[in-house]
N, C-alpha and C. Protein backbone atom coordinates (compact mmCIF):
# COMPACT_ATOMS: atom_id res chain seq x y z
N UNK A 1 97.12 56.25 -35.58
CA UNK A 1 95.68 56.43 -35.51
C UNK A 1 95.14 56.57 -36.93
N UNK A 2 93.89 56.14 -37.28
CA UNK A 2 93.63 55.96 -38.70
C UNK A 2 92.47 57.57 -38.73
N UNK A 3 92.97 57.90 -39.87
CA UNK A 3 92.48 59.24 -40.42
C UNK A 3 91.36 59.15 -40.92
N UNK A 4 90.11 59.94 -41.18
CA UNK A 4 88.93 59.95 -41.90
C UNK A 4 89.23 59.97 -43.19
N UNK A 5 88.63 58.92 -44.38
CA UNK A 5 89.16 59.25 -45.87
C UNK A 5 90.13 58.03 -46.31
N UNK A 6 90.53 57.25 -45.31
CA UNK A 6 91.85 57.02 -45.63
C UNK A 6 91.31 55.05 -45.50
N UNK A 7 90.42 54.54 -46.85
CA UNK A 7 89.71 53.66 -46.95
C UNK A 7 90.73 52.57 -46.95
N UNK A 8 91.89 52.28 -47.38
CA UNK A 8 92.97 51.17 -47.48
C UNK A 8 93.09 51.17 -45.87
N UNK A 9 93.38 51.57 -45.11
CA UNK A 9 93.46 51.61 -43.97
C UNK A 9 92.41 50.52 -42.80
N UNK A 10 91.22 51.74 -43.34
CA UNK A 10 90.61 50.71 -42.39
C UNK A 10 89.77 49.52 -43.04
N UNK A 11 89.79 49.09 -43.99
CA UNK A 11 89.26 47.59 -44.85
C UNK A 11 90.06 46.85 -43.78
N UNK A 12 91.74 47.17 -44.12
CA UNK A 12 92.71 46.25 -43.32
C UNK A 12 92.24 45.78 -42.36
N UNK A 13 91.86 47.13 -41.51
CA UNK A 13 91.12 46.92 -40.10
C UNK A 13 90.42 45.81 -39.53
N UNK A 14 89.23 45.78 -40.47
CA UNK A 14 88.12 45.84 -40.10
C UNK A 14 88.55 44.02 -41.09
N UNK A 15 89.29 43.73 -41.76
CA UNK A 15 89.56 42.38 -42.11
C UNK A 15 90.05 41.76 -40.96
N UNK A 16 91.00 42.60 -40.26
CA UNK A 16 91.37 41.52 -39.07
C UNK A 16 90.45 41.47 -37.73
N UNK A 17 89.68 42.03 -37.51
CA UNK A 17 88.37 41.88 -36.78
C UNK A 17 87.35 40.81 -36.94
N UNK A 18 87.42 40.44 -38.06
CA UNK A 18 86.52 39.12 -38.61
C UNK A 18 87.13 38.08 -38.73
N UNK A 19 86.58 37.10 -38.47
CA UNK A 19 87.45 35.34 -38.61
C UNK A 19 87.61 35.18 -40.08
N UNK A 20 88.71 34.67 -40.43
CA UNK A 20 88.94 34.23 -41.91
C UNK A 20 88.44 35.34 -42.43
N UNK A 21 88.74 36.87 -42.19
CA UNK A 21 88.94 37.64 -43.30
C UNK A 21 87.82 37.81 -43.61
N UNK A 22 86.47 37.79 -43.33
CA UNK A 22 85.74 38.64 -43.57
C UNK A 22 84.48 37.16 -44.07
N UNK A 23 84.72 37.42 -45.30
CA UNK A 23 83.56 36.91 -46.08
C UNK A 23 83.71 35.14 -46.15
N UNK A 24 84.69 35.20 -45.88
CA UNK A 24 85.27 33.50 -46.25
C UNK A 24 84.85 32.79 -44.93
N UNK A 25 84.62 34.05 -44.28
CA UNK A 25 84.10 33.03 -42.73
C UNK A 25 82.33 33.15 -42.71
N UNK A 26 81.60 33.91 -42.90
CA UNK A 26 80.34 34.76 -43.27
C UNK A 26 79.67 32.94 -44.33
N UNK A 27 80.89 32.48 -45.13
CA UNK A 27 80.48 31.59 -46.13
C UNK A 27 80.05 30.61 -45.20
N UNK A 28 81.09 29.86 -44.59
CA UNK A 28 81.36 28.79 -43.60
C UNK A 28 80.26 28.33 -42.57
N UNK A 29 79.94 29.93 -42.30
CA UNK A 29 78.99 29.77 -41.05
C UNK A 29 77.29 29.70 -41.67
N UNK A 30 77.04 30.26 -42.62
CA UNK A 30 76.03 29.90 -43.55
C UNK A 30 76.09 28.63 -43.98
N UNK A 31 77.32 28.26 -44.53
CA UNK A 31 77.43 26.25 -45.13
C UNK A 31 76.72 26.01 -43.94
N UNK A 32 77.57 25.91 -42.71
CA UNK A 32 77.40 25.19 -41.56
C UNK A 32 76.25 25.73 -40.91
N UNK A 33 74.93 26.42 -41.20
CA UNK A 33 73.85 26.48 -40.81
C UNK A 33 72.83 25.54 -42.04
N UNK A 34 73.25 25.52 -42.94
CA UNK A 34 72.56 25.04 -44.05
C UNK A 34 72.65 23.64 -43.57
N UNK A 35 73.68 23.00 -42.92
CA UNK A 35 73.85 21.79 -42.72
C UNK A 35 73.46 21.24 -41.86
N UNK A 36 73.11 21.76 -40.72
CA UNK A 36 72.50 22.05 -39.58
C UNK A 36 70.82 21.94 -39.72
N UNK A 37 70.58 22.78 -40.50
CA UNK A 37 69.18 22.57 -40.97
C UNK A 37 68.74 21.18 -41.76
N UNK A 38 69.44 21.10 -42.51
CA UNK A 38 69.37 19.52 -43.29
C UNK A 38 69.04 18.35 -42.26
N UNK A 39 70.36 18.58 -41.67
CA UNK A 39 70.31 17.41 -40.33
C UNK A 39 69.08 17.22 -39.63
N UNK A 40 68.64 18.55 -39.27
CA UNK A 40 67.48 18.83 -38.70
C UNK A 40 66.29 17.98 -39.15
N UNK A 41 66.13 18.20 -40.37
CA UNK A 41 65.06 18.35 -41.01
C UNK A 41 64.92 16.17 -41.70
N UNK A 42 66.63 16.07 -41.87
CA UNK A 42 66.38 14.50 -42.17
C UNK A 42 66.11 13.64 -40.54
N UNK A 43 66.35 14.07 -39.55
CA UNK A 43 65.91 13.64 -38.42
C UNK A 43 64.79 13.49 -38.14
N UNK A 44 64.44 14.91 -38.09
CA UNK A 44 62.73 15.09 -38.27
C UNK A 44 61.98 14.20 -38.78
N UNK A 45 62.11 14.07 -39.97
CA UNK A 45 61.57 13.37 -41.30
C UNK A 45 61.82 11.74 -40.87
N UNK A 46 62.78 11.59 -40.22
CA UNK A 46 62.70 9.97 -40.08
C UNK A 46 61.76 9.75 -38.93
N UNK A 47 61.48 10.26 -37.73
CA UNK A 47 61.18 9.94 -36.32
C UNK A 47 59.54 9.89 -37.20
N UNK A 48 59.17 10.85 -38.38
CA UNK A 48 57.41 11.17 -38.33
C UNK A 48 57.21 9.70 -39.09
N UNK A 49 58.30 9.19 -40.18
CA UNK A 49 58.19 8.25 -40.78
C UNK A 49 58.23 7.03 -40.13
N UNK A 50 59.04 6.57 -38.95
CA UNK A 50 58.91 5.40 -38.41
C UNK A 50 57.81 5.45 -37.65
N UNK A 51 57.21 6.59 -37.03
CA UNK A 51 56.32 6.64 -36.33
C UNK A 51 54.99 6.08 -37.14
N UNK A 52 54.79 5.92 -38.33
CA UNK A 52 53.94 6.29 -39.14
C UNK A 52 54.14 4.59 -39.65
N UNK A 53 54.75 4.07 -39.49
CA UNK A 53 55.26 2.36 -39.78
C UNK A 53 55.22 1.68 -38.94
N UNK A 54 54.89 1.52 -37.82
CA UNK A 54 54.86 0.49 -36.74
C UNK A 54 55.38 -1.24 -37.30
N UNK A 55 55.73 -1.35 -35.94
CA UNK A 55 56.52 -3.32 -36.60
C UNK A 55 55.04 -3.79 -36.13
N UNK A 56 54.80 -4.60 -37.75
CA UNK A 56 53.17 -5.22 -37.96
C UNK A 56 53.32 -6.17 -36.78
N UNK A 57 52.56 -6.60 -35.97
CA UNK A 57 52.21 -7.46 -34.88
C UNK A 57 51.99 -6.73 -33.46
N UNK A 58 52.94 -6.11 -33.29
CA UNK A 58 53.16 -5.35 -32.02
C UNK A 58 51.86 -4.73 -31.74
N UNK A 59 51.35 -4.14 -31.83
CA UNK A 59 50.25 -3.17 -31.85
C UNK A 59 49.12 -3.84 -31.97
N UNK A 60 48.99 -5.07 -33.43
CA UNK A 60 47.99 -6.01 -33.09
C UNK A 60 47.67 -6.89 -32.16
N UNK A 61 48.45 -7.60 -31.29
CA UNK A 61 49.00 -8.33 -30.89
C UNK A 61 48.38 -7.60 -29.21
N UNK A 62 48.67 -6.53 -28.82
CA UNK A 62 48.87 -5.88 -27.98
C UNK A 62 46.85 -5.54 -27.59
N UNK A 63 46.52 -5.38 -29.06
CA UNK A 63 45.27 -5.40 -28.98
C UNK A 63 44.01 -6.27 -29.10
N UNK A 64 44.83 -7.72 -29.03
CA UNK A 64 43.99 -8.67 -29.09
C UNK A 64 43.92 -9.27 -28.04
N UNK A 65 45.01 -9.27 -27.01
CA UNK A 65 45.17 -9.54 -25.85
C UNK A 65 44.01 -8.91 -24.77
N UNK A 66 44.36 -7.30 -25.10
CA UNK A 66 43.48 -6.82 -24.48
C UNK A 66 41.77 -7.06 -24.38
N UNK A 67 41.02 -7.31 -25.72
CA UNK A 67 40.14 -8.02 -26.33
C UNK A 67 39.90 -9.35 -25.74
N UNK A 68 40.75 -10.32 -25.40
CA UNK A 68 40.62 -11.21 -24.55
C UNK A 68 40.73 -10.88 -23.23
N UNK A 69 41.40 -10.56 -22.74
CA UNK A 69 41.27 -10.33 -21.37
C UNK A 69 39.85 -9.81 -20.79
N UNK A 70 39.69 -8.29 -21.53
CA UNK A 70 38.58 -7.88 -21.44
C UNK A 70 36.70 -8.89 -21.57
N UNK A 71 37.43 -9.88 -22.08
CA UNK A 71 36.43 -10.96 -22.01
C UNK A 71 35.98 -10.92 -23.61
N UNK A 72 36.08 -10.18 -24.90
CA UNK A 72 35.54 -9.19 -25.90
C UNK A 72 35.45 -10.89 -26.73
N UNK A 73 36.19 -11.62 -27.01
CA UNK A 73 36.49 -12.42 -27.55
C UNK A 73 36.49 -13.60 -26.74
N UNK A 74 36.75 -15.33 -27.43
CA UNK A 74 36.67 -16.57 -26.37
C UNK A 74 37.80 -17.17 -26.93
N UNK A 75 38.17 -18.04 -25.86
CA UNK A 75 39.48 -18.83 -26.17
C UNK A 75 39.93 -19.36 -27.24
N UNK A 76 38.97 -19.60 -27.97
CA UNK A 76 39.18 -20.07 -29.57
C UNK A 76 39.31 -19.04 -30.61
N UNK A 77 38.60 -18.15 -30.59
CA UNK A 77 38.58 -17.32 -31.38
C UNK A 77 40.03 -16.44 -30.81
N UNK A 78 40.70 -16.25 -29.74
CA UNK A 78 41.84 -15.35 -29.70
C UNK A 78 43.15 -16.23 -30.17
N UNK A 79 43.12 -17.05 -29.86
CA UNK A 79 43.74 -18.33 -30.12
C UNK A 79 44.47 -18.38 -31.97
N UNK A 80 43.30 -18.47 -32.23
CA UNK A 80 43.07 -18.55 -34.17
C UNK A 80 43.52 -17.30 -34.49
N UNK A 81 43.22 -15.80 -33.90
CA UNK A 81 43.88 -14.23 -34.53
C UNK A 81 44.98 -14.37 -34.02
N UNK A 82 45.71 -15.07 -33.23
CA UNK A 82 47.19 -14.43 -32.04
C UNK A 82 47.66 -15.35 -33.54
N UNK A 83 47.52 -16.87 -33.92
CA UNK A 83 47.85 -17.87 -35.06
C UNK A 83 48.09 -17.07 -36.25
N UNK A 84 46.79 -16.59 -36.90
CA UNK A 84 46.89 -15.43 -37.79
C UNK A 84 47.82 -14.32 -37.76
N UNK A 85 47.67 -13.82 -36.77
CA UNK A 85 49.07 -12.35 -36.66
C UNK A 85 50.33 -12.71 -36.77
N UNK A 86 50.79 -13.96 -36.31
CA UNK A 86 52.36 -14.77 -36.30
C UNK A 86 52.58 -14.97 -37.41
N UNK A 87 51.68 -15.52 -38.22
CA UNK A 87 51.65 -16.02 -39.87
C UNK A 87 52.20 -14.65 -40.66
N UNK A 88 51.26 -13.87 -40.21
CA UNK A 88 51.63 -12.70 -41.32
C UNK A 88 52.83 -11.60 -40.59
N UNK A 89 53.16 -11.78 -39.60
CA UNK A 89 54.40 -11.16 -39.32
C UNK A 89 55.81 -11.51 -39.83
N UNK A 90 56.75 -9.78 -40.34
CA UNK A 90 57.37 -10.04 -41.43
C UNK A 90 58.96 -11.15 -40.38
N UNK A 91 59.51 -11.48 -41.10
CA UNK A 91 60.73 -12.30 -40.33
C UNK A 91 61.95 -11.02 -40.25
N UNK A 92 62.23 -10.25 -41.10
CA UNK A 92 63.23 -9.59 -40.75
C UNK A 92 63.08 -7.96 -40.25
């Protein structure tokens, strides 16, 4: 039984109670939250960025249709922008 006073004793202790000895694990699990967060945060950062880039045509394209349908525009004139949007859409 460990005595009051008797500090070599219980360090020992209280080292084998903790994973990897104490501090060396305390490190690990901090790395591995730091990394965690990173991940986080470059994930994050990509989904706001592609969101924020749309593939050029799609969206135009989507809205010119509608514009015609809706009657907004005439067969010639949707004709000549759908021509236009293909032109300037990138190839890769």
């Amino acid at each position: 039984m460990m005595e009051a006073g008797t500090g070599g004793d219980a360090s020992s202790w209280m080292a084998g109670m903790m994973p990897m000895g104490g501090g060396m694990g305390m490190f690990f699990v901090g790395l591995l939250s730091v990394a965690l967060l990173v991940t986080i945060g470059v994930v994050f950062g990509w989904v706001i960025v592609r969101g924020r880039h749309p593939r050029i045509g799609a969206d135009a394209r989507e809205v010119l249709d509608s514009r015609y349908a809706r009657g907004e525009i005439d067969r010639d004139a949707y004709l000549r922008m759908r021509t236009d949007l293909a032109d300037r859409a990138p190839t890769g």
